[in-house]
Protein backbone atom coordinates (compact mmCIF):
# COMPACT_ATOMS: atom_id res chain seq x y z
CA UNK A 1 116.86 80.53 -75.12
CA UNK A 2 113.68 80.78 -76.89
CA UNK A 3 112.80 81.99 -80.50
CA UNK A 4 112.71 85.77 -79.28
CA UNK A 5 115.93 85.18 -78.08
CA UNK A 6 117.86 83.82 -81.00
CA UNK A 7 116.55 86.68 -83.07
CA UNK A 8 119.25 88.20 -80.67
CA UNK A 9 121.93 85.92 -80.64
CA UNK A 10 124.43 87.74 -83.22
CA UNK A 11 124.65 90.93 -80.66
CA UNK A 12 127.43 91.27 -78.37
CA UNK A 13 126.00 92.92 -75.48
CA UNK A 14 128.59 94.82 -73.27
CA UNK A 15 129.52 93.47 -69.87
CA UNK A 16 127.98 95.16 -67.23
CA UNK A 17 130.43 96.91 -64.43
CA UNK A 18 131.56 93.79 -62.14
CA UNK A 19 130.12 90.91 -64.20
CA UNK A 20 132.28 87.42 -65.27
CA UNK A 21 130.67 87.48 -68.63
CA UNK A 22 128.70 88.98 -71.32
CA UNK A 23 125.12 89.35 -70.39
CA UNK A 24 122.43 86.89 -73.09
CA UNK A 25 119.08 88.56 -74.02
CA UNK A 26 116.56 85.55 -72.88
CA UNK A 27 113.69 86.44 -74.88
CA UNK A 28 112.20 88.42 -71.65
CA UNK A 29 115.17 90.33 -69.69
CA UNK A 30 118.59 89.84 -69.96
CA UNK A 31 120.94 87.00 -68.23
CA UNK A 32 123.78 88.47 -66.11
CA UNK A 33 126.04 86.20 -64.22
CA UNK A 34 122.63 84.23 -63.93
CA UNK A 35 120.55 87.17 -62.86
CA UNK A 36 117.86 88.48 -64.96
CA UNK A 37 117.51 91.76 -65.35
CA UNK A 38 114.75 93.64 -67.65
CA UNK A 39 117.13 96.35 -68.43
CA UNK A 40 120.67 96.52 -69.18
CA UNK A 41 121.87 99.51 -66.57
CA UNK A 42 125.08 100.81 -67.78
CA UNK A 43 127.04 103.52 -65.97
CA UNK A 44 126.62 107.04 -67.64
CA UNK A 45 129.23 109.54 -68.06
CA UNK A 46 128.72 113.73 -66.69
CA UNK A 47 125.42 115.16 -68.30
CA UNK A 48 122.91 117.60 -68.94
CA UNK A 49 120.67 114.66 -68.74
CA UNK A 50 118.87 113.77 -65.74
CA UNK A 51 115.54 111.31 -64.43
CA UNK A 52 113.90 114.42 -63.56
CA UNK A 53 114.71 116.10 -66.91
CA UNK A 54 113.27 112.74 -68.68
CA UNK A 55 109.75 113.15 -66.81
CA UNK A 56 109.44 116.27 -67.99
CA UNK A 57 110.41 115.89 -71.40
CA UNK A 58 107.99 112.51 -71.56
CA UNK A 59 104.99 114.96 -71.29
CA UNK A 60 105.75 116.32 -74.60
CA UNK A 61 105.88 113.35 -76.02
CA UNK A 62 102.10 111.96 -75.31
CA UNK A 63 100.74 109.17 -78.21
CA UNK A 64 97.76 111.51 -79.41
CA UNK A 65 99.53 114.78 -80.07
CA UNK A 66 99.52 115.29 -83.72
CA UNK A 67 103.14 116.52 -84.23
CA UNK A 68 104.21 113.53 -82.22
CA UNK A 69 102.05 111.21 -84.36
CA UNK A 70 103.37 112.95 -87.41
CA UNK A 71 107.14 112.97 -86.46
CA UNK A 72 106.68 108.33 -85.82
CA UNK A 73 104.67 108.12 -89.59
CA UNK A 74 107.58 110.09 -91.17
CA UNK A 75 110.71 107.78 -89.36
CA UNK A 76 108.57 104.90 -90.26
CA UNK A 77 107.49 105.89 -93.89
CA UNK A 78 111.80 106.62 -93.50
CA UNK A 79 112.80 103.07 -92.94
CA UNK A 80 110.46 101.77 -95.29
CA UNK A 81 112.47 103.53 -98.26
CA UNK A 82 115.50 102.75 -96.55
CA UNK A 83 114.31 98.82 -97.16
CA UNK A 84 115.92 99.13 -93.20
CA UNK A 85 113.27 97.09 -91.46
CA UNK A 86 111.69 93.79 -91.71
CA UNK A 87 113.48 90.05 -91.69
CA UNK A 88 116.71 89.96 -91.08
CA UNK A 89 116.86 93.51 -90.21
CA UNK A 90 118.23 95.38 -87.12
CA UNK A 91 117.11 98.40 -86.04
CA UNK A 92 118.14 100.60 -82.62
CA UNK A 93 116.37 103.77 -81.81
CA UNK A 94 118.39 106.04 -79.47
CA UNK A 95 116.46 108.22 -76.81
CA UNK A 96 112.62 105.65 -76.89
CA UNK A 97 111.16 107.76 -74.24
CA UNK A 98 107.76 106.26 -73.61
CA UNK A 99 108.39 103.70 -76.73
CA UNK A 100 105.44 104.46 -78.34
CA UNK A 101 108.07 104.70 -81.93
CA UNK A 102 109.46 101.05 -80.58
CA UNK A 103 105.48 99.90 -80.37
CA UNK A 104 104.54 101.25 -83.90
CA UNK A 105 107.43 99.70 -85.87
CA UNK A 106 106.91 96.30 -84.26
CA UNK A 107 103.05 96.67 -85.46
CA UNK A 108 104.49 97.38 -89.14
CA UNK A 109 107.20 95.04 -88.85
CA UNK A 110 106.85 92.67 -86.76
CA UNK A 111 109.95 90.78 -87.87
CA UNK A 112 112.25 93.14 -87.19
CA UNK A 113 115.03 93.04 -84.28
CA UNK A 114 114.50 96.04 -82.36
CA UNK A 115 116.92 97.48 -79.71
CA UNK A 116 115.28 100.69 -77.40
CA UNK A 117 117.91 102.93 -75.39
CA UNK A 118 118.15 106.11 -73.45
CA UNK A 119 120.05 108.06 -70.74
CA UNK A 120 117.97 108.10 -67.95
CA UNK A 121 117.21 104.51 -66.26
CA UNK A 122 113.27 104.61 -64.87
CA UNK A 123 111.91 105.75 -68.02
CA UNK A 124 113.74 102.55 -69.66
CA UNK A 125 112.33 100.22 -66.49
CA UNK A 126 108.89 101.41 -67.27
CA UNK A 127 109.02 100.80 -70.55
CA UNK A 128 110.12 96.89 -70.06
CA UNK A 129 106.94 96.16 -68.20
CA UNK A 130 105.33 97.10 -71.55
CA UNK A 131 107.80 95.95 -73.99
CA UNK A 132 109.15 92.80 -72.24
CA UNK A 133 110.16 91.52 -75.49
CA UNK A 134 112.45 94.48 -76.80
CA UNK A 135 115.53 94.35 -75.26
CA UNK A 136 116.49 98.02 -73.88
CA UNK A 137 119.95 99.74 -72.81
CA UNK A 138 120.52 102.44 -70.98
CA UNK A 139 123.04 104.34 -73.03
CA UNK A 140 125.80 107.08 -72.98
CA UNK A 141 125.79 107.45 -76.96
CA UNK A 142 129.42 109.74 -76.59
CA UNK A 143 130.54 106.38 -74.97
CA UNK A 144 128.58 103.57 -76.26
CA UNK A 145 129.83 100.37 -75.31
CA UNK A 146 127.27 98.92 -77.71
CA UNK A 147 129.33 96.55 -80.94
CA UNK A 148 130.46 97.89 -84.05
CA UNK A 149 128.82 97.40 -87.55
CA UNK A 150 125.80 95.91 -85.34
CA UNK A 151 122.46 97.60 -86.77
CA UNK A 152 120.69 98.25 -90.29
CA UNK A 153 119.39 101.29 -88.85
CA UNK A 154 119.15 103.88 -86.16
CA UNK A 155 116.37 106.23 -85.12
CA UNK A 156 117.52 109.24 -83.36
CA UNK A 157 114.16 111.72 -82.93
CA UNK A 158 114.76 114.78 -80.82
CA UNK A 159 118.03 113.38 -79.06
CA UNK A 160 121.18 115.29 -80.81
CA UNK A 161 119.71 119.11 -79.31
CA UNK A 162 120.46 117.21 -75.54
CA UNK A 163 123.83 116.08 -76.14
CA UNK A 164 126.45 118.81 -75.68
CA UNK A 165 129.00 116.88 -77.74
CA UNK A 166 126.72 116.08 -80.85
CA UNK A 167 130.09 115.08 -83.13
CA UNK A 168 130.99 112.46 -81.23
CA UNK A 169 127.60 111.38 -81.03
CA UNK A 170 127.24 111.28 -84.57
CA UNK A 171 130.53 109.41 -84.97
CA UNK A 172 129.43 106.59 -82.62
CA UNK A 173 126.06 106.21 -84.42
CA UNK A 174 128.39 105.77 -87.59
CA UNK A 175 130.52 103.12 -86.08
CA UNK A 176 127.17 101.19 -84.52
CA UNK A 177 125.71 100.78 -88.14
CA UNK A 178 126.48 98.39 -90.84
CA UNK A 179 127.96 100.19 -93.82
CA UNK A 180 125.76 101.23 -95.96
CA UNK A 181 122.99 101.35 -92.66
CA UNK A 182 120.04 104.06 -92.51
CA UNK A 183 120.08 107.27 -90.05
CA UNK A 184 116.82 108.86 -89.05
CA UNK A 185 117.01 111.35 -87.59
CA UNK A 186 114.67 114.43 -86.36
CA UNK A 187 116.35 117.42 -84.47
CA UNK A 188 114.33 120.94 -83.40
CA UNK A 189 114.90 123.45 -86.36
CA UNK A 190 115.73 127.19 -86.23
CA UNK A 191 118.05 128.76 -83.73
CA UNK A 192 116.10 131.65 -83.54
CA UNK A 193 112.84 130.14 -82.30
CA UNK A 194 115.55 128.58 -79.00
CA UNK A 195 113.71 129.97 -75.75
CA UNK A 196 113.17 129.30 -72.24
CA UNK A 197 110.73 126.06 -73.03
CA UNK A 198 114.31 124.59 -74.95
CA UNK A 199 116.78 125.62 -71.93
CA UNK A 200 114.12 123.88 -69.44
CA UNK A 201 114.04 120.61 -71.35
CA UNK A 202 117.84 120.49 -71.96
CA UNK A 203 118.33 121.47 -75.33
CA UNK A 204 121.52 122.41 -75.88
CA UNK A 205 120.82 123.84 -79.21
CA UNK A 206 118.44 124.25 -82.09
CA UNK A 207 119.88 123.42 -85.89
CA UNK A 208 119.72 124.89 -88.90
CA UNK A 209 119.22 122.20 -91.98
CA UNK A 210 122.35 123.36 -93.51
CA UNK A 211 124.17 123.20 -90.08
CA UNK A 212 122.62 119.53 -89.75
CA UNK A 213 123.73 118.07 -92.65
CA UNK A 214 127.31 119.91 -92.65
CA UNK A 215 127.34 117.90 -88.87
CA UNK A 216 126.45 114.54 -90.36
CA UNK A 217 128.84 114.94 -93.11
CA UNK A 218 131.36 115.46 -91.05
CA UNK A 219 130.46 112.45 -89.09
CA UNK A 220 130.79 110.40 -92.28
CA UNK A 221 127.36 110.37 -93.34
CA UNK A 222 125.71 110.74 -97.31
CA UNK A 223 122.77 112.84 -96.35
CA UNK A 224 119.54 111.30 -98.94
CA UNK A 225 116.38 112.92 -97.88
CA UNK A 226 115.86 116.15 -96.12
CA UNK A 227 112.32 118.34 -95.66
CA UNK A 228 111.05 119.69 -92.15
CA UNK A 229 107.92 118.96 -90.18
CA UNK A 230 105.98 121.68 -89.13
CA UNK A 231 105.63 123.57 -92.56
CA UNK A 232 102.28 124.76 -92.15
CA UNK A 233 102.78 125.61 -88.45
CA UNK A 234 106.07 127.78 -88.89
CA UNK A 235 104.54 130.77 -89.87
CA UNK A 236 101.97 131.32 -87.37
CA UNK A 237 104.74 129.74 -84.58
CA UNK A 238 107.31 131.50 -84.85
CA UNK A 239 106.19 135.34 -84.43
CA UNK A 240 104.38 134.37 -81.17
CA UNK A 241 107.60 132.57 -79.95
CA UNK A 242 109.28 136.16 -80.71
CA UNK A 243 106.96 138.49 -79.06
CA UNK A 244 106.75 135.98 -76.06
CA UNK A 245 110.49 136.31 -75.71
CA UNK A 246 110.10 139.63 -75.83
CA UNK A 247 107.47 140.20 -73.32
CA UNK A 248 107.64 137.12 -70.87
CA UNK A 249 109.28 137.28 -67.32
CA UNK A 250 109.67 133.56 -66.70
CA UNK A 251 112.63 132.29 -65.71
CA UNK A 252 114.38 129.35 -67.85
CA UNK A 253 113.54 126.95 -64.40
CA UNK A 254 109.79 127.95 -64.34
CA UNK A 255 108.02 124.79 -64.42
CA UNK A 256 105.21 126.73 -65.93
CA UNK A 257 106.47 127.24 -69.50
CA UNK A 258 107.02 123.67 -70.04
CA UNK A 259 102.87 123.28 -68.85
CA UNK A 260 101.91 126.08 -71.04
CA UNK A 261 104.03 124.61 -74.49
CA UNK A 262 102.62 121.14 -73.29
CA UNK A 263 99.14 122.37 -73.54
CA UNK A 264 99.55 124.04 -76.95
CA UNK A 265 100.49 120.89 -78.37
CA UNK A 266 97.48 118.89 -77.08
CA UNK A 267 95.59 116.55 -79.68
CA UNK A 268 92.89 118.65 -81.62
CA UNK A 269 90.85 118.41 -84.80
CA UNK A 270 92.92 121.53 -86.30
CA UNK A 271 95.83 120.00 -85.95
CA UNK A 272 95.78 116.41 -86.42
CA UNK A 273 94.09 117.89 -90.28
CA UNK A 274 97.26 120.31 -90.26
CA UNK A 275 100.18 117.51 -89.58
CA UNK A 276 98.15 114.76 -91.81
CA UNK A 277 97.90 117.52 -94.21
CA UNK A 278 101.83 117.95 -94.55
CA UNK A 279 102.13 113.90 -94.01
CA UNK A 280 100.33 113.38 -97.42
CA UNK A 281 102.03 115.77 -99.07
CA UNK A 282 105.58 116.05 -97.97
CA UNK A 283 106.55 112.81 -100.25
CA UNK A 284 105.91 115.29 -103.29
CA UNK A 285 106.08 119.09 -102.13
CA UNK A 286 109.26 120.47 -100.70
CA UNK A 287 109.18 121.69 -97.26
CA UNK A 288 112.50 124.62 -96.83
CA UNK A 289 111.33 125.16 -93.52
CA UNK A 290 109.45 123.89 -90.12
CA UNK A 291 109.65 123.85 -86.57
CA UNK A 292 111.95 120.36 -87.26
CA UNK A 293 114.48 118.85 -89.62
CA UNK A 294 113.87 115.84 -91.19
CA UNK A 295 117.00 113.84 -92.09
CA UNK A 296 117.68 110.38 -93.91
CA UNK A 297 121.02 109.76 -94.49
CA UNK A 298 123.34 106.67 -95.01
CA UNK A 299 127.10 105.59 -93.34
């Protein structure tokens, strides 16, 4: 086992379906029953989820769009406060897409242990080629196999709105963190902005902040920090998402009106100022509303 590998060496990785013995992250892939394998598959429960579901999701999520760029900076700036990354540290983001939040934490910190997962298999595949180094899971979070007590921190952005149980999500996120760990998490805000666009991509739901929190508690979580992302955004957003629902004709399974939101959130000079704007100043001015709640809190 090389050096990569023994950063590794305190996780118990669950057994995969018909293995003799616990699979060993190498360094580059993971040793089952002498096999390696560059992702550990896992067999997922009944979902909303789907592969095709995560392609079309992963075209929202594209490394120059400015509310993308400004949702990473804030989980980062997140675990910084949290004193959750660097030596020693373990940290497991839930739902790494594309991994471009995986990428930008290991530039910051590069001696953090990092852990990717997600539902959907190819997206995680993909992402090995590019990340040999980061061991990924696929991952049922309502029935994660994955060790208790195991992490300093999780990062959960956009994930809880496309999991129809959220509570017991929550409640294993608890159980996978140390006591004491660091939640970040980002979920779409305001029920009333839910449209087509959310029932195309999955969502099961948009939250409230109040709603958020009062789910988190529950879950056993002291909510610390809480603003929204999108402040400046919201006001000009929201009308046009009411008279479109008012006047549109598409059907929730028109592949146009996940195009047509895709395009609206392409880079631009406007808004990268706009979300670096609110970056700068969100530290110091309270933000009661956005297009997404912003949560830190601690199990």
């Amino acid at each position: 086992m090389n050096m990569s590998g023994e950063r590794y060496s305190q996780i118990i990785w669950p057994r995969v379906s018909g293995s003799r013995a616990s699979p060993v992250w190498t360094g580059a892939g993971f040793d089952v029953d002498g096999e390696i394998r560059p992702v550990l598959a896992n067999d997922t429960g009944a979902s909303g989820w789907s592969n095709e579901l995560a392609d079309l999701v992963s075209l929202e999520v594209a490394p120059d769009r400015p509310l993308g760029i400004a949702s990473r900076r804030h989980a980062i700036d997140a675990l910084r406060r949290a004193a959750a990354v660097g030596t020693g540290k373990t940290v497991l983001e839930i739902g790494c897409a594309n991994g471009f939040l995986l990428e930008d934490i290991a530039s910051a910190f590069p001696d953090t242990v990092l852990l990717g997962s997600d539902y959907a298999l190819p997206p995680l595949e993909q992402l090995a080629a590019r990340l040999p180094a980061v061991p990924l899971v696929q991952l049922d979070l309502v029935r994660s196999n994955l060790p208790d007590n195991f992490c300093d921190a999780v990062v959960m952005l956009n994930v809880l709105e496309h999991i129809e149980d959220d509570a017991a999500a929550l409640e294993q996120v608890h159980r996978m963190l140390k006591p004491g760990g660091t939640l970040v998490i980002e979920v779409p805000s305001s029920p009333s902005l839910y449209d087509n666009f959310d029932r195309l991509v999955g969502h099961f739901r948009r939250y409230t902040m109040g709603d958020l929190v009062k789910r988190l508690e529950r879950a056993g979580f002291s909510v610390s920090r809480k603003s929204h992302l999108g402040f400046f955004v919201f006001p000009v957003y929201w009308p046009l998402v009411q008279v479109k629902k008012l006047v549109s004709t598409d059907s929730a399974d028109n592949p146009g009106v996940a195009s047509s939101r895709v395009k609206a959130g392409r880079k631009s000079a406007i808004q990268s100022a706009i979300f670096s704007l609110e970056t700068a100043l969100r530290p110091v001015i309270p933000m009661p509303f956005g297009v997404r709640c912003l949560v830190s809190a601690t199990a």
